[in-house]
C-alpha atoms as a PDB file:
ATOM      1  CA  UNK A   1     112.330  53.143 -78.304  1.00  0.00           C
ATOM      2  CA  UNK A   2     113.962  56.554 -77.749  1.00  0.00           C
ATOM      3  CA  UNK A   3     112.205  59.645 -76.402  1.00  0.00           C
ATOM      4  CA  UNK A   4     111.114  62.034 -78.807  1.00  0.00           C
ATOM      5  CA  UNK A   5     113.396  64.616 -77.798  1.00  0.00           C
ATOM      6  CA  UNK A   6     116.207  62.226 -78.009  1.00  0.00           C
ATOM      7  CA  UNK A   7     115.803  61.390 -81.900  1.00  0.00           C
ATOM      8  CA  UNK A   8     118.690  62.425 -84.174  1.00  0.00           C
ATOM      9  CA  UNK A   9     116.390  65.208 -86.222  1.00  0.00           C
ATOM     10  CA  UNK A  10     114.788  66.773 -83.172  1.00  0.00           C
ATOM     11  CA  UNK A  11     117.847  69.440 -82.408  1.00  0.00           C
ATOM     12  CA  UNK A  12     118.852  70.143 -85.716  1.00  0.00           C
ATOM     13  CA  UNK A  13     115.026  71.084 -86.539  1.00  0.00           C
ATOM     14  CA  UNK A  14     114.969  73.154 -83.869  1.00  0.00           C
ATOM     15  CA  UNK A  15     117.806  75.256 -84.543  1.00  0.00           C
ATOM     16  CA  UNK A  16     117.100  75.580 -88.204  1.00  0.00           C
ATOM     17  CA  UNK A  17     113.366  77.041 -87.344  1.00  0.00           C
ATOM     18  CA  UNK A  18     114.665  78.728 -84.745  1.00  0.00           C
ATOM     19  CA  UNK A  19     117.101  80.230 -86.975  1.00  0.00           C
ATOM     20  CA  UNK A  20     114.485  80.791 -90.110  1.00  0.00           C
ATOM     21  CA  UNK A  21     112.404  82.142 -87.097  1.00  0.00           C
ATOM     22  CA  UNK A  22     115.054  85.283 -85.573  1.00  0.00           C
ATOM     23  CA  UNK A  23     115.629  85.368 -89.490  1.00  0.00           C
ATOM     24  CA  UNK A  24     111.912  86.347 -90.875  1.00  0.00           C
ATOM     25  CA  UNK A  25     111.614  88.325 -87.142  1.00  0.00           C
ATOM     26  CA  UNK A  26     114.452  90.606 -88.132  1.00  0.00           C
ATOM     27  CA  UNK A  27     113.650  90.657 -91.591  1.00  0.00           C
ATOM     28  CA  UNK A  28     110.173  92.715 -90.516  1.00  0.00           C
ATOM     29  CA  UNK A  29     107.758  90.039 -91.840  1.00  0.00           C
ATOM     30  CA  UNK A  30     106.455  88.905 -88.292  1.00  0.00           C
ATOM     31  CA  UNK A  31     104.960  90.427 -85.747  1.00  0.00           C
ATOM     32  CA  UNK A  32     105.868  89.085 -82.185  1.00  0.00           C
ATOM     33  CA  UNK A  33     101.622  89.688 -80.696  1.00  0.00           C
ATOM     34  CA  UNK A  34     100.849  87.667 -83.805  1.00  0.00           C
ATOM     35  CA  UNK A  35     102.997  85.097 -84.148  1.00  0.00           C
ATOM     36  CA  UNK A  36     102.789  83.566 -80.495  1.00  0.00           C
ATOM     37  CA  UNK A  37      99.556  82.651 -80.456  1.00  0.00           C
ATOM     38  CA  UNK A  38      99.752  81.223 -83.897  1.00  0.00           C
ATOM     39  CA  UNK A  39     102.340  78.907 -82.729  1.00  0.00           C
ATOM     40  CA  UNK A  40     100.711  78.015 -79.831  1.00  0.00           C
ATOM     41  CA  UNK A  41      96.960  77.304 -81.303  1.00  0.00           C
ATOM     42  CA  UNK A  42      98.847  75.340 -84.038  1.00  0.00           C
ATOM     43  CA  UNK A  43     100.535  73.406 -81.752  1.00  0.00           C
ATOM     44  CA  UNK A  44      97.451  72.438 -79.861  1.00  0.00           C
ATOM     45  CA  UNK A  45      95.490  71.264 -82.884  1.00  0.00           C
ATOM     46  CA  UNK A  46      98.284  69.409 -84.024  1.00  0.00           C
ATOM     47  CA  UNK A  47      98.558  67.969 -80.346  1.00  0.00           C
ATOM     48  CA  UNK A  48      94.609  67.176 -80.411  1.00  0.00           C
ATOM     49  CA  UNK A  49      95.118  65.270 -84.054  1.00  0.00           C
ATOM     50  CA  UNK A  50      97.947  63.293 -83.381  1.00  0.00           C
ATOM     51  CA  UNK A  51      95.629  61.750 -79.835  1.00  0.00           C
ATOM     52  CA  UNK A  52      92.882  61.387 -81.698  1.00  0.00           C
ATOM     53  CA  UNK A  53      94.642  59.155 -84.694  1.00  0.00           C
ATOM     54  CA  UNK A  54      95.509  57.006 -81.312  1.00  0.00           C
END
C-alpha cells in the first residue's frame, strides 16, 4: 500500500484548491482571519471522524 501523500490524486488536488483558493482570495470573497481557522477546525473534525469509523 502507498502512503497517502504518494497517491496519484493527492498533488493534483492540492494545486487545484490551492489554485481555486489564491483565486476566491483575490477575488475579495475570503477573508484570511476567517478562513484559517475554518480550515483548520474542519480538518480536525474530519480527522476525529475518519478515527472513529476505525
Amino acid at each position: 500500500m502507498t502512503p497517502w501523500w504518494r497517491h496519484q490524486l493527492f498533488w493534483p488536488v492540492v494545486l487545484v484548491v490551492l489554485g481555486m483558493y489564491l483565486l476566491v482570495h483575490n477575488l475579495g470573497y475570503i477573508r484570511d482571519d476567517i478562513f484559517w481557522p475554518v480550515v483548520l477546525i474542519v480538518l480536525g473534525v474530519y480527522l476525529i471522524v475518519r478515527r472513529a469509523r476505525t
